[in-house]
PDB file of N, CA and C in Angstrom:
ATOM      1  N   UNK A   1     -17.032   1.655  -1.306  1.00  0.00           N
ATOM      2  CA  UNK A   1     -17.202   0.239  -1.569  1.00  0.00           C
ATOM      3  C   UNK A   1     -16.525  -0.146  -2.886  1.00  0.00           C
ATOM      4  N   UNK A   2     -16.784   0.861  -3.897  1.00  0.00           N
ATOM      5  CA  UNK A   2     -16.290   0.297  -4.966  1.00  0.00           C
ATOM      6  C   UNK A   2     -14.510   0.283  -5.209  1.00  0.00           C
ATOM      7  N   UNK A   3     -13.944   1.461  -4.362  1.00  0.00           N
ATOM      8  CA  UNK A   3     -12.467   1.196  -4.366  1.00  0.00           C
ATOM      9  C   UNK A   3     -11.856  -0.120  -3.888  1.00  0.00           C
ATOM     10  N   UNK A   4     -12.465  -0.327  -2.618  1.00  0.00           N
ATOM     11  CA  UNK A   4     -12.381  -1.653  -2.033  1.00  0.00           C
ATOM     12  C   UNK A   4     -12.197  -2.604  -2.948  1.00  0.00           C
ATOM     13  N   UNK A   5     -12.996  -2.758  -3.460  1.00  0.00           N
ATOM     14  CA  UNK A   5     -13.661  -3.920  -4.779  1.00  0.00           C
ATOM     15  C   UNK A   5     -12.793  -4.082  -5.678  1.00  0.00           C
ATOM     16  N   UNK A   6     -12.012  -2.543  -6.078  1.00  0.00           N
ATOM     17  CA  UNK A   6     -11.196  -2.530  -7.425  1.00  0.00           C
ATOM     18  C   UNK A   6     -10.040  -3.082  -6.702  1.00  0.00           C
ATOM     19  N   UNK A   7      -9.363  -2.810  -5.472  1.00  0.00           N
ATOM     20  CA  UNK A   7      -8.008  -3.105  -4.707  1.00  0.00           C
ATOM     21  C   UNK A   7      -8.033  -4.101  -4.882  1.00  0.00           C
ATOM     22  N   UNK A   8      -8.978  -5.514  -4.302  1.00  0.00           N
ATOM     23  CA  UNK A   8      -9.045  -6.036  -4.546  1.00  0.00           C
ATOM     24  C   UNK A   8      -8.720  -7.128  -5.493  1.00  0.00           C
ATOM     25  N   UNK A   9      -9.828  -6.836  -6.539  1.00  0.00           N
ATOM     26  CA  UNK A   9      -9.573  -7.211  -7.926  1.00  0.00           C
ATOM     27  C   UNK A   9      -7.829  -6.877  -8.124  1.00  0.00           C
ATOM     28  N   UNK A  10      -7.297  -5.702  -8.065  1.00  0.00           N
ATOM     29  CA  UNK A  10      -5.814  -5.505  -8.514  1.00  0.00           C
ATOM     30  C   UNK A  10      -5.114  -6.699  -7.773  1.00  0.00           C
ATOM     31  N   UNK A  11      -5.145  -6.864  -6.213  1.00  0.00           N
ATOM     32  CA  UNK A  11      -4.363  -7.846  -5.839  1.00  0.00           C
ATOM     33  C   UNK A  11      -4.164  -9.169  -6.036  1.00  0.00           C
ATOM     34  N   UNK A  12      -5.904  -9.286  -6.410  1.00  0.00           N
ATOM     35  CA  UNK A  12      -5.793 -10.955  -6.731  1.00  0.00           C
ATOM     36  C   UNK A  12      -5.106 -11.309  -8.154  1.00  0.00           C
ATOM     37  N   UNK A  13      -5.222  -9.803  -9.246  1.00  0.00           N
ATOM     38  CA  UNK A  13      -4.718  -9.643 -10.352  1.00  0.00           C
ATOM     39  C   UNK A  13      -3.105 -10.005 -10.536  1.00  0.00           C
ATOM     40  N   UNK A  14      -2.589  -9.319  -9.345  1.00  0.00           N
ATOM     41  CA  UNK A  14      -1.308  -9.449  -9.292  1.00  0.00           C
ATOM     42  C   UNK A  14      -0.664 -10.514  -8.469  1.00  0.00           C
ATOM     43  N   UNK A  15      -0.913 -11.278  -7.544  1.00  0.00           N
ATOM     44  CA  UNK A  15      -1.512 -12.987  -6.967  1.00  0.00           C
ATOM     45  C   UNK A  15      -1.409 -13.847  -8.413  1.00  0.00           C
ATOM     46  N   UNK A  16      -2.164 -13.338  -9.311  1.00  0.00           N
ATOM     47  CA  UNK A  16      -2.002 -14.287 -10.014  1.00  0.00           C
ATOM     48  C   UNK A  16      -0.802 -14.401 -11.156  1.00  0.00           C
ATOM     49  N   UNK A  17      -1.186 -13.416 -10.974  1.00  0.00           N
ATOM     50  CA  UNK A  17       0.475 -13.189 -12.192  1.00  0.00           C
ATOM     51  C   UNK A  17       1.707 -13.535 -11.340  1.00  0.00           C
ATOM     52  N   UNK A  18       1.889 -13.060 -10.176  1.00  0.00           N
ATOM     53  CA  UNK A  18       3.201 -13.944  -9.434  1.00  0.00           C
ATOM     54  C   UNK A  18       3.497 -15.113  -9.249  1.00  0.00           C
ATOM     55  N   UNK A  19       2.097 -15.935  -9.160  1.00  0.00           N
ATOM     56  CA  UNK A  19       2.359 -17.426  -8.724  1.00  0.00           C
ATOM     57  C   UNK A  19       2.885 -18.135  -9.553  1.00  0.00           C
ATOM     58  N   UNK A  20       3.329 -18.004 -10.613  1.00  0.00           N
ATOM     59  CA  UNK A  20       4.787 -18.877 -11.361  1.00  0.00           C
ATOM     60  C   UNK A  20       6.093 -18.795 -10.635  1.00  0.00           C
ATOM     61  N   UNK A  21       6.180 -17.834 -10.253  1.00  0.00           N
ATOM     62  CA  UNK A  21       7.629 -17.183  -9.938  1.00  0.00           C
ATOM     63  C   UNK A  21       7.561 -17.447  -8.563  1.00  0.00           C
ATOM     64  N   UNK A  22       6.434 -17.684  -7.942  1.00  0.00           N
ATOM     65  CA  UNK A  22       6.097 -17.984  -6.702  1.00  0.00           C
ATOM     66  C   UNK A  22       6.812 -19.614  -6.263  1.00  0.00           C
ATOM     67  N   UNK A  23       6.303 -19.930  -7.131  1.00  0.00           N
ATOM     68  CA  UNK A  23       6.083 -21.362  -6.918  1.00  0.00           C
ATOM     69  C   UNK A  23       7.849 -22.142  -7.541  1.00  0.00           C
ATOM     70  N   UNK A  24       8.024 -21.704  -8.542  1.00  0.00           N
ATOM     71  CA  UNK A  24      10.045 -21.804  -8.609  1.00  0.00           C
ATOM     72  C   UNK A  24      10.368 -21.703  -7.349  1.00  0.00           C
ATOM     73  N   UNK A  25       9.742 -20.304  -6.725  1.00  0.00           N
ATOM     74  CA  UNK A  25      10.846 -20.417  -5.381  1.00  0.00           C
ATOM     75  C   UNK A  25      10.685 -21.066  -4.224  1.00  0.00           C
ATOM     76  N   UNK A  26       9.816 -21.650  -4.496  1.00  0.00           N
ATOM     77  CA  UNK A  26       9.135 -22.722  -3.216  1.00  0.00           C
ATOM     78  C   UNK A  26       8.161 -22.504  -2.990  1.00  0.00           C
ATOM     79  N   UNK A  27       7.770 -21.402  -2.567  1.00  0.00           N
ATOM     80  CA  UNK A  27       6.340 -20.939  -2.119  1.00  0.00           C
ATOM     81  C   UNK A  27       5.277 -21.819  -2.305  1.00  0.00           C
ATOM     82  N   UNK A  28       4.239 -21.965  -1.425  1.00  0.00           N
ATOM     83  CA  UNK A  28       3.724 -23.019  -1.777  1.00  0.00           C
ATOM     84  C   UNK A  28       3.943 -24.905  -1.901  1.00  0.00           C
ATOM     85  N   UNK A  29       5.078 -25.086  -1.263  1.00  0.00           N
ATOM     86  CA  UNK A  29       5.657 -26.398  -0.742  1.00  0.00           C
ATOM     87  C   UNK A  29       6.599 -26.170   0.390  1.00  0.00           C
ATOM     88  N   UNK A  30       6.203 -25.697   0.942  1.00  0.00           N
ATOM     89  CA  UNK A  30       7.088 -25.362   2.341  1.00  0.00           C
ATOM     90  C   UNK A  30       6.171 -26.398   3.310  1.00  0.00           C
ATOM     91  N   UNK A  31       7.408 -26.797   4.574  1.00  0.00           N
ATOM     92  CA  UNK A  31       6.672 -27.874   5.399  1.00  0.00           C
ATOM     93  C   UNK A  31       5.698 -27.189   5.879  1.00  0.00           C
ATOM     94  N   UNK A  32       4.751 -28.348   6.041  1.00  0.00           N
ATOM     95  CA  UNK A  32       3.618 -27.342   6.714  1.00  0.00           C
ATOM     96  C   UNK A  32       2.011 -27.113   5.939  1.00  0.00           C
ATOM     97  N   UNK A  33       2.748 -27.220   4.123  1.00  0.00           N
ATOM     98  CA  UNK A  33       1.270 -27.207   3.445  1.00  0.00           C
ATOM     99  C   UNK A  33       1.483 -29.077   2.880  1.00  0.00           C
ATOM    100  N   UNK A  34      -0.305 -29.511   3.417  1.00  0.00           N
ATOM    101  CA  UNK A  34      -0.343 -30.413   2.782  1.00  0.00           C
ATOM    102  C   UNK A  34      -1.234 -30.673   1.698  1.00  0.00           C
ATOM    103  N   UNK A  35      -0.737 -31.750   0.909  1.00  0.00           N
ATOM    104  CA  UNK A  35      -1.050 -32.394  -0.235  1.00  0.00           C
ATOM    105  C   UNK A  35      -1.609 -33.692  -0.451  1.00  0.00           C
ATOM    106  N   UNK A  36      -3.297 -34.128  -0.234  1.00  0.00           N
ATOM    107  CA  UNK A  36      -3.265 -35.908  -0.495  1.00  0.00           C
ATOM    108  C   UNK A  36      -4.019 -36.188  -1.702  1.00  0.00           C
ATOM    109  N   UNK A  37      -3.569 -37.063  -1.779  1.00  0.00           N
ATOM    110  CA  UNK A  37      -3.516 -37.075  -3.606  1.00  0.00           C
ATOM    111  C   UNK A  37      -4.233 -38.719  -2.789  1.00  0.00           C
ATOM    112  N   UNK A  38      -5.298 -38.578  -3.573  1.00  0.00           N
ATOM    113  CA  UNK A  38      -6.651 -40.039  -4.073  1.00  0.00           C
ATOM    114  C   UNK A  38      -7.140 -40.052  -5.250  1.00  0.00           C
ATOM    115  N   UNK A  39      -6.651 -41.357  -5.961  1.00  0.00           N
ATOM    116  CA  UNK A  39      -6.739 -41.184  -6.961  1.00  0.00           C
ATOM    117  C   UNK A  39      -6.675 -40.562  -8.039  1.00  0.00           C
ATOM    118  N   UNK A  40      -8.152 -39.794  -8.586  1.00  0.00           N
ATOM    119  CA  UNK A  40      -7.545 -38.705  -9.763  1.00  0.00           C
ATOM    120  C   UNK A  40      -8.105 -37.616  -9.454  1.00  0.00           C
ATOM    121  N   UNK A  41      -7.820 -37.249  -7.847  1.00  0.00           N
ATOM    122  CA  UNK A  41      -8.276 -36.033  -7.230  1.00  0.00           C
ATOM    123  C   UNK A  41      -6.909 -35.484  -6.022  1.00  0.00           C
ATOM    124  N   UNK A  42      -6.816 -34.703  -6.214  1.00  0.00           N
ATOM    125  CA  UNK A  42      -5.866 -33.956  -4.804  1.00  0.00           C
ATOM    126  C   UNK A  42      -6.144 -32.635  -4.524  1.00  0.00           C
ATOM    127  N   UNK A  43      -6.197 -32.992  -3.190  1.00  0.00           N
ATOM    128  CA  UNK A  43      -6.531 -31.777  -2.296  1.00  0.00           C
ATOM    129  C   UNK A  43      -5.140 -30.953  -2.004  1.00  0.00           C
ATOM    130  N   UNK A  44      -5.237 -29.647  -1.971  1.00  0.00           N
ATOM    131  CA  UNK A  44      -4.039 -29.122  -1.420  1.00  0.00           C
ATOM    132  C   UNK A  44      -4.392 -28.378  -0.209  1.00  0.00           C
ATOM    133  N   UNK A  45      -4.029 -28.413   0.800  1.00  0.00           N
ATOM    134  CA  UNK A  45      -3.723 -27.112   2.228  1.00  0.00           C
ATOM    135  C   UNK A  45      -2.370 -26.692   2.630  1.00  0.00           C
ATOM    136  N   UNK A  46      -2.389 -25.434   1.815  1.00  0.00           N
ATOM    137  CA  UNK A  46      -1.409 -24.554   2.346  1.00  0.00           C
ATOM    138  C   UNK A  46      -1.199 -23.840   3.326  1.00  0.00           C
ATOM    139  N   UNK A  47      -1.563 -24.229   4.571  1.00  0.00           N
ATOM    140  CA  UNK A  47      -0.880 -23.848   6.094  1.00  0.00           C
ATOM    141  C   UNK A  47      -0.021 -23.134   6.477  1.00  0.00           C
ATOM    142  N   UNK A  48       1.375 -23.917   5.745  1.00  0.00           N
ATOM    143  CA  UNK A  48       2.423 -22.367   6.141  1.00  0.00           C
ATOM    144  C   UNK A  48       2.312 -21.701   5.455  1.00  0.00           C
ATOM    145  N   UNK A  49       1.913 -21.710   3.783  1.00  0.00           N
ATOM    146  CA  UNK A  49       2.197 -20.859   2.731  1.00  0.00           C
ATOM    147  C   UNK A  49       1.135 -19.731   3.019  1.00  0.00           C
ATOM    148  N   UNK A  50       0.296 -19.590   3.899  1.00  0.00           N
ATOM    149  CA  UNK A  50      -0.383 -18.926   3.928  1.00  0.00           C
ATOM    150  C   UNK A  50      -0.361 -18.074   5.195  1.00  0.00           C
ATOM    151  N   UNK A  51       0.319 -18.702   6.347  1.00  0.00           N
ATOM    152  CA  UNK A  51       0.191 -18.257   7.521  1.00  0.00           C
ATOM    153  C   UNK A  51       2.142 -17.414   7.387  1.00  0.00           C
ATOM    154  N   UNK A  52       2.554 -17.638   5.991  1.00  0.00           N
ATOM    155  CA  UNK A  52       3.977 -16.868   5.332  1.00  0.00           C
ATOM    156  C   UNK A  52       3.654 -15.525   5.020  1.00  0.00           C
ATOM    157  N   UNK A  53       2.738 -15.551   3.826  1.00  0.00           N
ATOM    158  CA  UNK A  53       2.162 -14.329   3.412  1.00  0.00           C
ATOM    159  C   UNK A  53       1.320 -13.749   4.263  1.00  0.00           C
ATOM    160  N   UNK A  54       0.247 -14.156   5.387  1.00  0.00           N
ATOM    161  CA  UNK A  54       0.040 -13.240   5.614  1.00  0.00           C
ATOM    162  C   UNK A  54       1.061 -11.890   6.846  1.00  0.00           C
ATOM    163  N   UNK A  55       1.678 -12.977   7.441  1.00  0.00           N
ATOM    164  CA  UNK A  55       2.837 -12.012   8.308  1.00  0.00           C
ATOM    165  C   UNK A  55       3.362 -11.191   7.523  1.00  0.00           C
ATOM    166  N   UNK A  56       4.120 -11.428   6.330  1.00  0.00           N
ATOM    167  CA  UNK A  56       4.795 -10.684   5.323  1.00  0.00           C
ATOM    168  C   UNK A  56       3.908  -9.627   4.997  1.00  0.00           C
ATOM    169  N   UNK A  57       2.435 -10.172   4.424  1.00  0.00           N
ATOM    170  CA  UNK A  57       1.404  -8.539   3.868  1.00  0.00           C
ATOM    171  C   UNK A  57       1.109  -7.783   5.432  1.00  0.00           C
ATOM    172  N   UNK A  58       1.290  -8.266   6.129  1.00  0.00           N
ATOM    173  CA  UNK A  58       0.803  -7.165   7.607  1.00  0.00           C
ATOM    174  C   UNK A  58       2.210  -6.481   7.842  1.00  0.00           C
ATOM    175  N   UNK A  59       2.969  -7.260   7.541  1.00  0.00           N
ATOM    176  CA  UNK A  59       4.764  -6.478   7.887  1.00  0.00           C
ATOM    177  C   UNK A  59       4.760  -5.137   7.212  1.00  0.00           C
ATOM    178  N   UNK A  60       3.861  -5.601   5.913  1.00  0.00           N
ATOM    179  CA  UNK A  60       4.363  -4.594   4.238  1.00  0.00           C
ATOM    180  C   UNK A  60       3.090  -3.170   5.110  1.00  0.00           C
ATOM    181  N   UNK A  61       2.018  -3.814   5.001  1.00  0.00           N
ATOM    182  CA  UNK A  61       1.285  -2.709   5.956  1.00  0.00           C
ATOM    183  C   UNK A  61       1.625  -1.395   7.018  1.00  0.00           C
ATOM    184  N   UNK A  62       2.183  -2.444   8.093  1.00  0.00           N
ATOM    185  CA  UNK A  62       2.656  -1.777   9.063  1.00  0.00           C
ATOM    186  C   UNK A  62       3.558  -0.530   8.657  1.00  0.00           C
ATOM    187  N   UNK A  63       4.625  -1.349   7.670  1.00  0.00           N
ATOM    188  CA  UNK A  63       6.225  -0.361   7.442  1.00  0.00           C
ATOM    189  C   UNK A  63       5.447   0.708   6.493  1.00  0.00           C
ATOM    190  N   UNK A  64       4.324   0.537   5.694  1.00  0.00           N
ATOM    191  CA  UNK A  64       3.442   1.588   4.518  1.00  0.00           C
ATOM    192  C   UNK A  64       2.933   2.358   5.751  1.00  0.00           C
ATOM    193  N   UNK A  65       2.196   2.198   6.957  1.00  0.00           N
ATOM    194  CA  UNK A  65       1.217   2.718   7.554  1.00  0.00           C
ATOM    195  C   UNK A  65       2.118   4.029   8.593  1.00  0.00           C
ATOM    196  N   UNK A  66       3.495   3.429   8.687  1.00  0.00           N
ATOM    197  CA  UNK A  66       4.178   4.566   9.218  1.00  0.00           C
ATOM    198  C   UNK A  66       4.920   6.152   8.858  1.00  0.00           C
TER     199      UNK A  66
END
């Protein structure tokens, strides 16, 4: 349980440290994620940006798992 926990923690660690560099390259505004902005509140749903990464982390899986 506790390795789990630490993987974890590392990925979201490293999630966060990418998302600058993420986000220069588009990531995260690709058609598909939306944005509505009311007033002095906005919601974001990232749809493709998410349904991007996860194909990509199951790809990275697969090609590790062989």
């Amino acid at each position: 349980m506790l390795k789990w926990l630490l993987t974890l923690l590392a990925a979201l660690l490293v999630l966060g440290l990418l998302t600058p560099w993420l986000t220069r390259l588009g990531f995260g505004r690709l058609p598909g994620d939306v944005r509505i902005a009311r007033g002095r509140r906005t919601f974001y749903f990232p749809f493709t940006s998410v349904i991007l990464s996860s194909l990509l982390l199951s790809l990275l899986a697969y090609l590790l798992g062989r």
